[in-house]
C-alpha atoms as a PDB file:
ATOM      1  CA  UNK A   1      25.612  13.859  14.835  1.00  0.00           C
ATOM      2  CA  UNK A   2      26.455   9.963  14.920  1.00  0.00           C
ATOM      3  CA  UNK A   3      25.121   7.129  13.537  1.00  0.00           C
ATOM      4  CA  UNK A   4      25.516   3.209  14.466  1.00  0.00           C
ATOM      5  CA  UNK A   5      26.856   1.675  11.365  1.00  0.00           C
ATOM      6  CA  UNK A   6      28.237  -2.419  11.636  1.00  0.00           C
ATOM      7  CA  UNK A   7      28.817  -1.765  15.511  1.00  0.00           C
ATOM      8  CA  UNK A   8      30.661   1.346  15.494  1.00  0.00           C
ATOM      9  CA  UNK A   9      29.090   4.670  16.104  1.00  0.00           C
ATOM     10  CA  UNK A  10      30.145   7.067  13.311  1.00  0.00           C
ATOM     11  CA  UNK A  11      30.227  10.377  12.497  1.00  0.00           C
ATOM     12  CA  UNK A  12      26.742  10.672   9.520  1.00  0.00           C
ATOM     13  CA  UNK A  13      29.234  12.939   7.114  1.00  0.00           C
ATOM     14  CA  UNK A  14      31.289   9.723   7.009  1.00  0.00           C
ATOM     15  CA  UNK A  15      28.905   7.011   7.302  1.00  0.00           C
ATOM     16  CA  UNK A  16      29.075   5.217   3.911  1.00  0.00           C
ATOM     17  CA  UNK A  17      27.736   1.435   2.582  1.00  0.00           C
ATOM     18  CA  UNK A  18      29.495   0.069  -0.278  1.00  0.00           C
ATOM     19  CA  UNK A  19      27.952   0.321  -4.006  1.00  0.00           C
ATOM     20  CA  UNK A  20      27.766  -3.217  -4.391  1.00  0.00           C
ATOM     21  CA  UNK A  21      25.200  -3.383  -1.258  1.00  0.00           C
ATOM     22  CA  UNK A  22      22.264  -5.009  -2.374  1.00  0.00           C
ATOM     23  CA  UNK A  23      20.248  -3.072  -0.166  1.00  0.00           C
ATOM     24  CA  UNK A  24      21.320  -0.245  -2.538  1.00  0.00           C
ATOM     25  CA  UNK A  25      21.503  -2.374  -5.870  1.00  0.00           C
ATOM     26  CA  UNK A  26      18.157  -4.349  -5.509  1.00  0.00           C
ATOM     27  CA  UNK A  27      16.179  -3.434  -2.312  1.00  0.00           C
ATOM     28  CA  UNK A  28      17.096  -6.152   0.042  1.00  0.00           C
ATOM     29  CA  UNK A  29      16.543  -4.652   3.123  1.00  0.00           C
ATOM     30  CA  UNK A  30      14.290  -3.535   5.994  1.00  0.00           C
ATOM     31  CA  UNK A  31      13.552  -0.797   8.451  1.00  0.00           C
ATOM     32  CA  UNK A  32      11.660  -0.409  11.534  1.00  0.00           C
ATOM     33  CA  UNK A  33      10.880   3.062  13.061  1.00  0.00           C
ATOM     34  CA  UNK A  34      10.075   3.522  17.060  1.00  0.00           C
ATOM     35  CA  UNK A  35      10.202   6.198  19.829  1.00  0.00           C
ATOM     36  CA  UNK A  36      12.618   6.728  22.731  1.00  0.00           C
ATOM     37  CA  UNK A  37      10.669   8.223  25.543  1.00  0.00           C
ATOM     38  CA  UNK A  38      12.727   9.940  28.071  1.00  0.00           C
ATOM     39  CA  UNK A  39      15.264   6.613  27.277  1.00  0.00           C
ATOM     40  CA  UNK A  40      12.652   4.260  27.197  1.00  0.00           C
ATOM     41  CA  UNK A  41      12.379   2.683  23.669  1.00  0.00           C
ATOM     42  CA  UNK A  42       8.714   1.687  23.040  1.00  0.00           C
ATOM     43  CA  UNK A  43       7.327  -1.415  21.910  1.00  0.00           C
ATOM     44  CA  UNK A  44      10.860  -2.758  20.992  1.00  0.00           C
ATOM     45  CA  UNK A  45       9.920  -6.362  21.378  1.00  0.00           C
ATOM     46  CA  UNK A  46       6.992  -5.888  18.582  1.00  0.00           C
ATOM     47  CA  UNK A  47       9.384  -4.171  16.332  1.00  0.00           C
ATOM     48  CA  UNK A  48      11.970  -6.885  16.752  1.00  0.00           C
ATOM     49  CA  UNK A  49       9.745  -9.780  16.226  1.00  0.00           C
ATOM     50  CA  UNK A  50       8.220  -7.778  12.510  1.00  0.00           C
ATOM     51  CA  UNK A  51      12.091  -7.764  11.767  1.00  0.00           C
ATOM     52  CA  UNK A  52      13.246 -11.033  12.214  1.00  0.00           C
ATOM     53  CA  UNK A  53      10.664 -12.568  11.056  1.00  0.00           C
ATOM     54  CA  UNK A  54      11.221 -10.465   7.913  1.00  0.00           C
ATOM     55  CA  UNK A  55      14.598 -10.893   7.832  1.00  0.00           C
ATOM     56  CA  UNK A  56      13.984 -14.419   7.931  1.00  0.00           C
ATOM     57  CA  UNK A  57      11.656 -14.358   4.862  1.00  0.00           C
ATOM     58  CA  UNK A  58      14.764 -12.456   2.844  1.00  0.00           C
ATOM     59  CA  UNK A  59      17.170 -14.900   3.955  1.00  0.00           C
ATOM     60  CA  UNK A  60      18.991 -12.387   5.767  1.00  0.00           C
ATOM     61  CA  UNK A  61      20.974 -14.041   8.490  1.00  0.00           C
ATOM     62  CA  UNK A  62      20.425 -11.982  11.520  1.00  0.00           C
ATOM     63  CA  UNK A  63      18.341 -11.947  14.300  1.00  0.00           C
ATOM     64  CA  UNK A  64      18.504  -9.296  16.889  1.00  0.00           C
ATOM     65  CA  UNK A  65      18.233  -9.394  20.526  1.00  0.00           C
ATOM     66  CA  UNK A  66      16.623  -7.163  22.820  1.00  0.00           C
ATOM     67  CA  UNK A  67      19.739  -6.730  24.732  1.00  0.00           C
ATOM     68  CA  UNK A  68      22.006  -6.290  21.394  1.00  0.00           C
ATOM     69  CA  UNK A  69      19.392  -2.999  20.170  1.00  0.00           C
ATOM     70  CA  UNK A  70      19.046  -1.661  23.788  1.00  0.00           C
ATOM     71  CA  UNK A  71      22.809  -1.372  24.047  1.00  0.00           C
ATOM     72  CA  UNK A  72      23.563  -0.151  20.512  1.00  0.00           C
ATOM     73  CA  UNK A  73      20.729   2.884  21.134  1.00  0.00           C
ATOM     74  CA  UNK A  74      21.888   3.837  24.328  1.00  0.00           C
ATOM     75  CA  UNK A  75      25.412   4.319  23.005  1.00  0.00           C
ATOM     76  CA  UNK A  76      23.784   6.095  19.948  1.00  0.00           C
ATOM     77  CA  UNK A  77      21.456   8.492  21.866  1.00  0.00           C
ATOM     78  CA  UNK A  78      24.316   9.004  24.328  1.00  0.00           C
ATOM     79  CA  UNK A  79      26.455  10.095  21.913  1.00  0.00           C
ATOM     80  CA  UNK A  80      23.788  12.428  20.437  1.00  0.00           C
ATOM     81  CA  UNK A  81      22.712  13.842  23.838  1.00  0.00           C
ATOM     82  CA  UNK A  82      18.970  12.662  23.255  1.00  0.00           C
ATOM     83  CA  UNK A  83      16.654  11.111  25.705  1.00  0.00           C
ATOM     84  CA  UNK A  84      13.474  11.795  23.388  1.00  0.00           C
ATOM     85  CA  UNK A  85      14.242  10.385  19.900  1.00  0.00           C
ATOM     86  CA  UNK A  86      13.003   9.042  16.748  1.00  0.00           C
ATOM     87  CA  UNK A  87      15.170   5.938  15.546  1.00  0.00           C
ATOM     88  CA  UNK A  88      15.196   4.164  12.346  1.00  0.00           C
ATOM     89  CA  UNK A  89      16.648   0.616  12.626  1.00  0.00           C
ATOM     90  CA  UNK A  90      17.884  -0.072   9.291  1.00  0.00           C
ATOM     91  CA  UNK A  91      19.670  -3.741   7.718  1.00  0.00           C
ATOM     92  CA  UNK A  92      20.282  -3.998   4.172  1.00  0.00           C
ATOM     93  CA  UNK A  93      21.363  -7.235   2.757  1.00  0.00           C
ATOM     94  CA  UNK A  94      25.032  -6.569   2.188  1.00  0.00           C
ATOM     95  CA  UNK A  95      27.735  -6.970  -0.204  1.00  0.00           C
ATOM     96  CA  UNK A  96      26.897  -8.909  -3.624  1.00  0.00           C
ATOM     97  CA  UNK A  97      27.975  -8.793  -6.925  1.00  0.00           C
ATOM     98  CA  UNK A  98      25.906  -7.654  -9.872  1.00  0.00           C
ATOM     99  CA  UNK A  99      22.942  -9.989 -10.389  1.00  0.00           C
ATOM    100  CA  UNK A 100      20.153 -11.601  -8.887  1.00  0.00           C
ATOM    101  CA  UNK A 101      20.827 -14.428  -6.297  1.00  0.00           C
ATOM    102  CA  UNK A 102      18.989 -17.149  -4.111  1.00  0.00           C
ATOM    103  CA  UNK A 103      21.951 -17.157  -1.794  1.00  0.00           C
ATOM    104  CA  UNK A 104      21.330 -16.535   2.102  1.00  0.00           C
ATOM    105  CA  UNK A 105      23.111 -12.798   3.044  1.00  0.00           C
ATOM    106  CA  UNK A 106      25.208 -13.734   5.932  1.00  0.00           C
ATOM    107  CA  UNK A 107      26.913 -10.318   6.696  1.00  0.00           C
ATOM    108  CA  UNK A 108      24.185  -7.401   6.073  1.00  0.00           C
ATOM    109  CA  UNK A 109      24.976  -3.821   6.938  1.00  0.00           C
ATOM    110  CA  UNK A 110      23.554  -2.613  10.027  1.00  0.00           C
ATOM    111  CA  UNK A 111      22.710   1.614  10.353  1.00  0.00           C
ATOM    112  CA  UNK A 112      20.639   3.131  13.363  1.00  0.00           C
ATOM    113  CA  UNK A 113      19.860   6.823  12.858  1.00  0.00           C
ATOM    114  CA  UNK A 114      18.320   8.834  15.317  1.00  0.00           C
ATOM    115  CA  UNK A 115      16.899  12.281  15.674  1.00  0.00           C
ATOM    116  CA  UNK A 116      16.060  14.695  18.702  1.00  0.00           C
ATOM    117  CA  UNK A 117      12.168  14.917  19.312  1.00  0.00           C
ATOM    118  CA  UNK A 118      10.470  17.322  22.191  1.00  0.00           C
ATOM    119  CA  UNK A 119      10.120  15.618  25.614  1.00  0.00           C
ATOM    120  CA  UNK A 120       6.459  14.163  25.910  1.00  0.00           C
ATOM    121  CA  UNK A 121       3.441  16.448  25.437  1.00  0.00           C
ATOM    122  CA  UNK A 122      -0.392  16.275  26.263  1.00  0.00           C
ATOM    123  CA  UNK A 123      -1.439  17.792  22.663  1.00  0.00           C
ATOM    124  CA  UNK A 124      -2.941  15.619  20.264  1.00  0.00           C
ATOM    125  CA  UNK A 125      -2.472  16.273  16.655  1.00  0.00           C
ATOM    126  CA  UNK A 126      -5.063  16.403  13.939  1.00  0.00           C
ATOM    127  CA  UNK A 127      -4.829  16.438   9.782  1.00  0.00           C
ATOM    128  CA  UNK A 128      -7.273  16.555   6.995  1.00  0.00           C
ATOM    129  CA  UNK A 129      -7.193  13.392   5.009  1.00  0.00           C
ATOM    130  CA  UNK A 130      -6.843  13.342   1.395  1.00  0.00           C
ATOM    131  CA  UNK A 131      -7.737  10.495  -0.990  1.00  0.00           C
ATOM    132  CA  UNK A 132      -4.862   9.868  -3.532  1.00  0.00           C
ATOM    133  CA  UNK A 133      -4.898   9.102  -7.038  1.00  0.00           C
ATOM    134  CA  UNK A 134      -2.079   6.680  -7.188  1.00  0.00           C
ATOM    135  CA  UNK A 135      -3.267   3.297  -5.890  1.00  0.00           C
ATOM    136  CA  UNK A 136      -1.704   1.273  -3.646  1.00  0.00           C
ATOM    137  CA  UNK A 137       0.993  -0.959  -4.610  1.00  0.00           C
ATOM    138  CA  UNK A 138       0.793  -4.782  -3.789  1.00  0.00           C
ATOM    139  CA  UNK A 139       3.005  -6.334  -1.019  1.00  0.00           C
ATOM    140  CA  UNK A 140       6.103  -7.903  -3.293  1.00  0.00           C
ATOM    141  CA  UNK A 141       5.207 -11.413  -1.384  1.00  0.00           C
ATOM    142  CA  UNK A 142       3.124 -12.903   0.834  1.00  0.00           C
ATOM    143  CA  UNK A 143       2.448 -10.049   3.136  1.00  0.00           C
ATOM    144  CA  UNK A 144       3.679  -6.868   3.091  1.00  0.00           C
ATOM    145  CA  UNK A 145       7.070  -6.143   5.256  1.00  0.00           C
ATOM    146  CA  UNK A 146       8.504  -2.708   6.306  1.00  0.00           C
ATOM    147  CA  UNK A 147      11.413  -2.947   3.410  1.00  0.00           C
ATOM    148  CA  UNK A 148      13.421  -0.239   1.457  1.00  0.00           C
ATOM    149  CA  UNK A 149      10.474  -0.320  -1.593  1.00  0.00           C
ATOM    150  CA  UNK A 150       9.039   3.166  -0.743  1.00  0.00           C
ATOM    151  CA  UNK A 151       8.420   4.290  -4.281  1.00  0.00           C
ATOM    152  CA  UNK A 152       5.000   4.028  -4.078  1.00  0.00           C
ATOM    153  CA  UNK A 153       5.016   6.244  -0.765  1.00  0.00           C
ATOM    154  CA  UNK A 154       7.175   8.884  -2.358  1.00  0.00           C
ATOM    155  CA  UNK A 155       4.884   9.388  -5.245  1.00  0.00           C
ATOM    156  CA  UNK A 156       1.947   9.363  -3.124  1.00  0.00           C
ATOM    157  CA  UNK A 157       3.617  11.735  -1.073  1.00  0.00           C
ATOM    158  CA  UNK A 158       4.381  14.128  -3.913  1.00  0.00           C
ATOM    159  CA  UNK A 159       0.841  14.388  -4.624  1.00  0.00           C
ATOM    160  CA  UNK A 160      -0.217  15.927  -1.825  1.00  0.00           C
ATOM    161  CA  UNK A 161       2.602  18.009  -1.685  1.00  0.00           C
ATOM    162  CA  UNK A 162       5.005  19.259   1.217  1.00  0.00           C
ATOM    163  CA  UNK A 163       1.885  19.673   3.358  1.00  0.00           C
ATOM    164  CA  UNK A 164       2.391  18.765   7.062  1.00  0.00           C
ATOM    165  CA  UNK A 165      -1.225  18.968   8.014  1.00  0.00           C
ATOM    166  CA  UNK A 166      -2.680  16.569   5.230  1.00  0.00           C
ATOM    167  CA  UNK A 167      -2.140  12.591   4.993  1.00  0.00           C
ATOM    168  CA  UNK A 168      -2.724  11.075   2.228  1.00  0.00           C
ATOM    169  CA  UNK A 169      -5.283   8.012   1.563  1.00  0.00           C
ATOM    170  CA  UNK A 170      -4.840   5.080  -0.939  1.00  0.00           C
ATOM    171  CA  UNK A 171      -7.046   2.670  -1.989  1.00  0.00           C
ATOM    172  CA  UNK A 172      -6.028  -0.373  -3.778  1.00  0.00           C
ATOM    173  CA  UNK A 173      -6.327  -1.559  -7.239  1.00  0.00           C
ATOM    174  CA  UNK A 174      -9.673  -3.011  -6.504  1.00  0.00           C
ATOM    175  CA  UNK A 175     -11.172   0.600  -4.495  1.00  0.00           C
ATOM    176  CA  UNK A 176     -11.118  -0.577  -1.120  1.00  0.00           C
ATOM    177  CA  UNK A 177      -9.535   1.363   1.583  1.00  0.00           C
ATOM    178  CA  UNK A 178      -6.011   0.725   2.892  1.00  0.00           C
ATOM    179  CA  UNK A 179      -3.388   3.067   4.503  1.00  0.00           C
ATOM    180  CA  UNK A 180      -1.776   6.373   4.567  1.00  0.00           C
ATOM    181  CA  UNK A 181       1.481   7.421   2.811  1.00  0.00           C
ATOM    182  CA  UNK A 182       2.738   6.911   6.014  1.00  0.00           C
ATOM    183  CA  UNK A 183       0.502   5.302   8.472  1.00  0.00           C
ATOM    184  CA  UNK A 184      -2.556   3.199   9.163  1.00  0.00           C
ATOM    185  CA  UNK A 185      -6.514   4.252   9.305  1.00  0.00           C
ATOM    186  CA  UNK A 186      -9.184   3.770  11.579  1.00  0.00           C
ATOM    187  CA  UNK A 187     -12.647   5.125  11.638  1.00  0.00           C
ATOM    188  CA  UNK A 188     -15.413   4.785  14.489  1.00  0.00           C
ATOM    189  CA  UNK A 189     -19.100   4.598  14.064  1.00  0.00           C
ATOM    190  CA  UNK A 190     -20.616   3.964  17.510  1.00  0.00           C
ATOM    191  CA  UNK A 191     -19.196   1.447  19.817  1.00  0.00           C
ATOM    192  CA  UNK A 192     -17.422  -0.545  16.671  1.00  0.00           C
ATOM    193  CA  UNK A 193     -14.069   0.759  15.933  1.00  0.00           C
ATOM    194  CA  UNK A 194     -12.957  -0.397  11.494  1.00  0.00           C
ATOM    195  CA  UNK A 195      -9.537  -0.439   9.771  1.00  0.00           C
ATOM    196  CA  UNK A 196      -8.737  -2.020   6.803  1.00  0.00           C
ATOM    197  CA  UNK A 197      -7.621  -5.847   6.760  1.00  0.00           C
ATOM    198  CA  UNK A 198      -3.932  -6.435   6.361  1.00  0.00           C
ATOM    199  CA  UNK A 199      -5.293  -9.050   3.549  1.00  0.00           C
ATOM    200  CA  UNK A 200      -5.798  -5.467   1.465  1.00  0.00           C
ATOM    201  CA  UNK A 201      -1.928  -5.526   1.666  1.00  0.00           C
ATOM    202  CA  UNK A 202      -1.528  -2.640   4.271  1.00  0.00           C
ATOM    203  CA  UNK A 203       1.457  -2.548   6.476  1.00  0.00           C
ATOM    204  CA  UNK A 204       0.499  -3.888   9.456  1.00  0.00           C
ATOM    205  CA  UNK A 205       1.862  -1.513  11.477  1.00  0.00           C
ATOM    206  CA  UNK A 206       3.181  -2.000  15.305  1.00  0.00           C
ATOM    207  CA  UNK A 207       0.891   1.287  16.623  1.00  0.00           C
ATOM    208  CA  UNK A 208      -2.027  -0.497  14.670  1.00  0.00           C
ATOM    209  CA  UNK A 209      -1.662  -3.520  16.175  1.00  0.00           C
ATOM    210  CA  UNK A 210      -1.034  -1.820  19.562  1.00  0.00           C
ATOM    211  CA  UNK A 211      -4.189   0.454  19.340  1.00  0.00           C
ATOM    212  CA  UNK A 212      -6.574  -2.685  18.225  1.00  0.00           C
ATOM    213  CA  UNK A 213      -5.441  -3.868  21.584  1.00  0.00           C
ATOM    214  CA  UNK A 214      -6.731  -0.745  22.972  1.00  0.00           C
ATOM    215  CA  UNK A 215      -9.696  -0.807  21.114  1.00  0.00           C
ATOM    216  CA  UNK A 216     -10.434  -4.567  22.624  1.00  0.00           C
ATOM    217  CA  UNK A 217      -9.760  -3.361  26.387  1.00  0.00           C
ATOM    218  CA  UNK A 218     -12.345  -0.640  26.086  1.00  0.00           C
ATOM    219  CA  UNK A 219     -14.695  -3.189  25.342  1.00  0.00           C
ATOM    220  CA  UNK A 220     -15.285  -1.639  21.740  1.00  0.00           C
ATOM    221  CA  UNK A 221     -16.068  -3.891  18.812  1.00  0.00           C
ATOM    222  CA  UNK A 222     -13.127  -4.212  16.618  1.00  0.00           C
ATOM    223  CA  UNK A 223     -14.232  -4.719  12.468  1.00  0.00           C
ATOM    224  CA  UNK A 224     -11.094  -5.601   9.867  1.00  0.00           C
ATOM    225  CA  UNK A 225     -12.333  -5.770   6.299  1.00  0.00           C
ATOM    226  CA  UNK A 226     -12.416  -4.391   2.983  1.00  0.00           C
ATOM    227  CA  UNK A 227     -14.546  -0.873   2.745  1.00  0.00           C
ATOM    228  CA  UNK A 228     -15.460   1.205  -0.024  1.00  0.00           C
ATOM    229  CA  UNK A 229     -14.066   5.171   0.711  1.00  0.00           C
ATOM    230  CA  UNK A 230     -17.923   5.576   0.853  1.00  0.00           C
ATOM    231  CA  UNK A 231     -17.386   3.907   4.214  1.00  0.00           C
ATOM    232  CA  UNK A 232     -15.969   7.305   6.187  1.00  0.00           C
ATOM    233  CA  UNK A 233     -18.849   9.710   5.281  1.00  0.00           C
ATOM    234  CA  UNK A 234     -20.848   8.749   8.098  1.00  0.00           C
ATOM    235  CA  UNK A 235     -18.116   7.953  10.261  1.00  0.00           C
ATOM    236  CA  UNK A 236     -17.781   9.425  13.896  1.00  0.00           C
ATOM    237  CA  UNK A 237     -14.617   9.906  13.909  1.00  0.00           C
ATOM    238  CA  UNK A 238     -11.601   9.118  11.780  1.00  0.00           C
ATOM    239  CA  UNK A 239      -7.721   8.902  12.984  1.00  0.00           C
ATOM    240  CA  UNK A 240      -4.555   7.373  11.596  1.00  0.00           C
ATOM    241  CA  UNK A 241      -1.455   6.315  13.523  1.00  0.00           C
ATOM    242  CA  UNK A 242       2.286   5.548  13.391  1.00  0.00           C
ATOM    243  CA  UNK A 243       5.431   5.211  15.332  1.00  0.00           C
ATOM    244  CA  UNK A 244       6.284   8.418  15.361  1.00  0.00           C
ATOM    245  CA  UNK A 245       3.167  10.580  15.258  1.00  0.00           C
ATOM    246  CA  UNK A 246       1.155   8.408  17.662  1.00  0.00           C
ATOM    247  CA  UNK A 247      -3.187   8.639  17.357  1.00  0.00           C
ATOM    248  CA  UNK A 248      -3.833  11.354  15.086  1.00  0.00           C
ATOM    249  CA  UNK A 249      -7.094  12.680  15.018  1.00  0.00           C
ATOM    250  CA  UNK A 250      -8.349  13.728  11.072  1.00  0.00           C
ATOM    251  CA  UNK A 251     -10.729  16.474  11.215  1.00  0.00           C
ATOM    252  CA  UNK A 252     -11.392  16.938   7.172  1.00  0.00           C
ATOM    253  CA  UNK A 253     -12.406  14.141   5.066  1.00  0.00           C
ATOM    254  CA  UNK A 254     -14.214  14.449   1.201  1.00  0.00           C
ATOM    255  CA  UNK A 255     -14.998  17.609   2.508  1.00  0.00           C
ATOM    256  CA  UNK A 256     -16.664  16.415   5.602  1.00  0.00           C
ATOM    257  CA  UNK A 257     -16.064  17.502   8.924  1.00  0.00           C
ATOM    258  CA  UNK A 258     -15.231  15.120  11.871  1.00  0.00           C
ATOM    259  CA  UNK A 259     -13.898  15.539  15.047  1.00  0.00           C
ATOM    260  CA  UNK A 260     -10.372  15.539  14.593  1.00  0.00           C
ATOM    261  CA  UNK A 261      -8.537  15.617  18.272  1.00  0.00           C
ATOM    262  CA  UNK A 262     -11.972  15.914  19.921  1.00  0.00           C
ATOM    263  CA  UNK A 263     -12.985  12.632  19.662  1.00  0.00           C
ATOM    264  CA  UNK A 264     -14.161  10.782  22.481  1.00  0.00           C
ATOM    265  CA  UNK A 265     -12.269   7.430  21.111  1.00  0.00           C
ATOM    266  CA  UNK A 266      -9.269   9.715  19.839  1.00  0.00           C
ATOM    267  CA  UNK A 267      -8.688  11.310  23.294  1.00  0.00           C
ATOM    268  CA  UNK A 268      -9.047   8.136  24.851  1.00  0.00           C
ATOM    269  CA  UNK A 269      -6.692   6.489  22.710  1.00  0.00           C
ATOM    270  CA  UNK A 270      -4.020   9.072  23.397  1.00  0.00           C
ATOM    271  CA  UNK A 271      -4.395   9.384  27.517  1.00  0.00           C
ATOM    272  CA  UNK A 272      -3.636   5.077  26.791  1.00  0.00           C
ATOM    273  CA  UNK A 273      -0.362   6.363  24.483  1.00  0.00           C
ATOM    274  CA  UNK A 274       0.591   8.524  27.183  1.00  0.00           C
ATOM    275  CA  UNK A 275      -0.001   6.057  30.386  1.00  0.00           C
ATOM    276  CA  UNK A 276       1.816   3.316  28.659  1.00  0.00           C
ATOM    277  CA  UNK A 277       4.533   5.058  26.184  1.00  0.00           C
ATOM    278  CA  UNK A 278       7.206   5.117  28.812  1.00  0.00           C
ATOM    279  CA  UNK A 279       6.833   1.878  30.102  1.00  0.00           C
ATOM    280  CA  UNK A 280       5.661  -1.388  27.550  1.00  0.00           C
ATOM    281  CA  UNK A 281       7.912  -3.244  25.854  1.00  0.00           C
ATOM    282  CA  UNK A 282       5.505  -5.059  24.063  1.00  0.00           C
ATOM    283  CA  UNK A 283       1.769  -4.648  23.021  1.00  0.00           C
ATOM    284  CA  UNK A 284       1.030  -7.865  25.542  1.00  0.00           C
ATOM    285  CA  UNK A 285       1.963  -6.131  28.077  1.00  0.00           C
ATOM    286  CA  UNK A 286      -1.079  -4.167  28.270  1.00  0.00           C
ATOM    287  CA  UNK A 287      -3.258  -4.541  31.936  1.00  0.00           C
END
């Protein structure tokens, strides 16, 4: 198995960063996750603009190209022998020396990982939903970006435990709904479609804002705000989404019963995922 590390593709039992990385000493870094679909990497140009404009806000000098990530990933998945993959674009800050600075990092570390996922499906998946204990962290700034501060996931994510068919809930300090461990929420009452607002400090995720899009063409009404959990009992339906896993229907909530993958809006959703996953670039290029 390789990995793309600083423009090289390398073998991952020898891919190393240095110690003094402050992606490794302090954070400074950020990821995006995305599909290749039978070699067609999805939604790259939303991912790219959420990481350069985030690189920009940590004064990380890079900004990627289109081109630049298209080549690297073909190389990488050629390499690997994958045309269905998961990737995880990854640029930490770089070398530093002990200590805090205010200094722009002009040589960060790049790393692309991939791994082999099965060619495209029609099944849609379905979990129970779980509310955690642990509350949602605040965004370190403004907004929240996609950066290497997952504590707050991992802890979430050992409450629940290793199970595969449960996702996990937090609210925030105040009670209001926000995200998954590892994804974003949605619930449907009627023709109006809610999810939390990204002023709750969610993540706001590139399937989230590609599904709202969705949503909008369907002529549904779209409502971002700040709910109470109380919110979901007499929901329709409920479904979360990522990257990776897509529209996922939850069929167990507060020990209510919804209707998971059957849901009219949740099968719609995922004939859209599947007409457009091979082919968009970008949310805007929906017709």
């Amino acid at each position: 198995m390789f990995v793309y590390l600083n423009g090289k593709l390398v073998p991952k039992e020898v891919a190393l960063i240095s110690a003094y990385d402050h992606g490794y000493l302090y954070g400074v870094g950020l990821f995006e996750t995305f599909r290749v679909y039978d070699g067609h990497i999805f939604l790259l140009d939303d991912h790219l603009q959420r990481l350069n404009d985030g690189l920009s806000s940590l004064l990380i000098e890079k900004c990627f190209t289109k081109e630049e990530i298209e080549e690297a990933i073909s190389l990488l998945l050629k390499a690997n022998g994958f045309k269905n993959a998961y990737i995880r674009l990854n640029i930490s800050a770089g070398l530093g020396e002990l200590g805090l600075t205010v200094d722009p990092y002009v040589e960060p570390t790049i790393i692309i990982y991939s791994k082999p996922l099965p060619p495209l499906g029609s099944e849609i998946s379905e979990k129970k939903a779980q509310l955690l204990k642990i509350v949602r962290n605040t965004p370190e700034g403004n907004y929240r970006l996609k950066s290497h501060h997952f504590l707050n996931n991992i802890l979430a994510k050992r409450e629940i435990g290793n199970r595969m068919d449960v996702e996990g809930i937090f609210l925030t300090a105040e009670g209001d709904l926000a995200e998954g461990v590892v994804s974003n929420l949605f619930w449907v009452k009627g023709n109006t479609v809610f999810t939390p607002s990204i002023k709750t400090g969610i993540l706001n995720g590139i399937t989230r804002q590609f599904v709202i899009q969705l949503v909008r063409q369907r002529g549904m009404k779209l409502e971002e705000g700040f709910f109470k959990p109380e919110a979901l009992n007499d929901a329709d339906e409920l479904f979360i989404t990522n990257s990776i896993q897509e529209v996922v229907g939850i069929n167990q909530w507060n020990n209510r019963v919804y209707p998971g993958k059957e849901g009219s809006t949740v099968v719609y959703l995922h004939e859209q995922y599947r007409h457009y996953c091979s082919k968009l670039s970008s949310r805007n290029e929906i017709r």
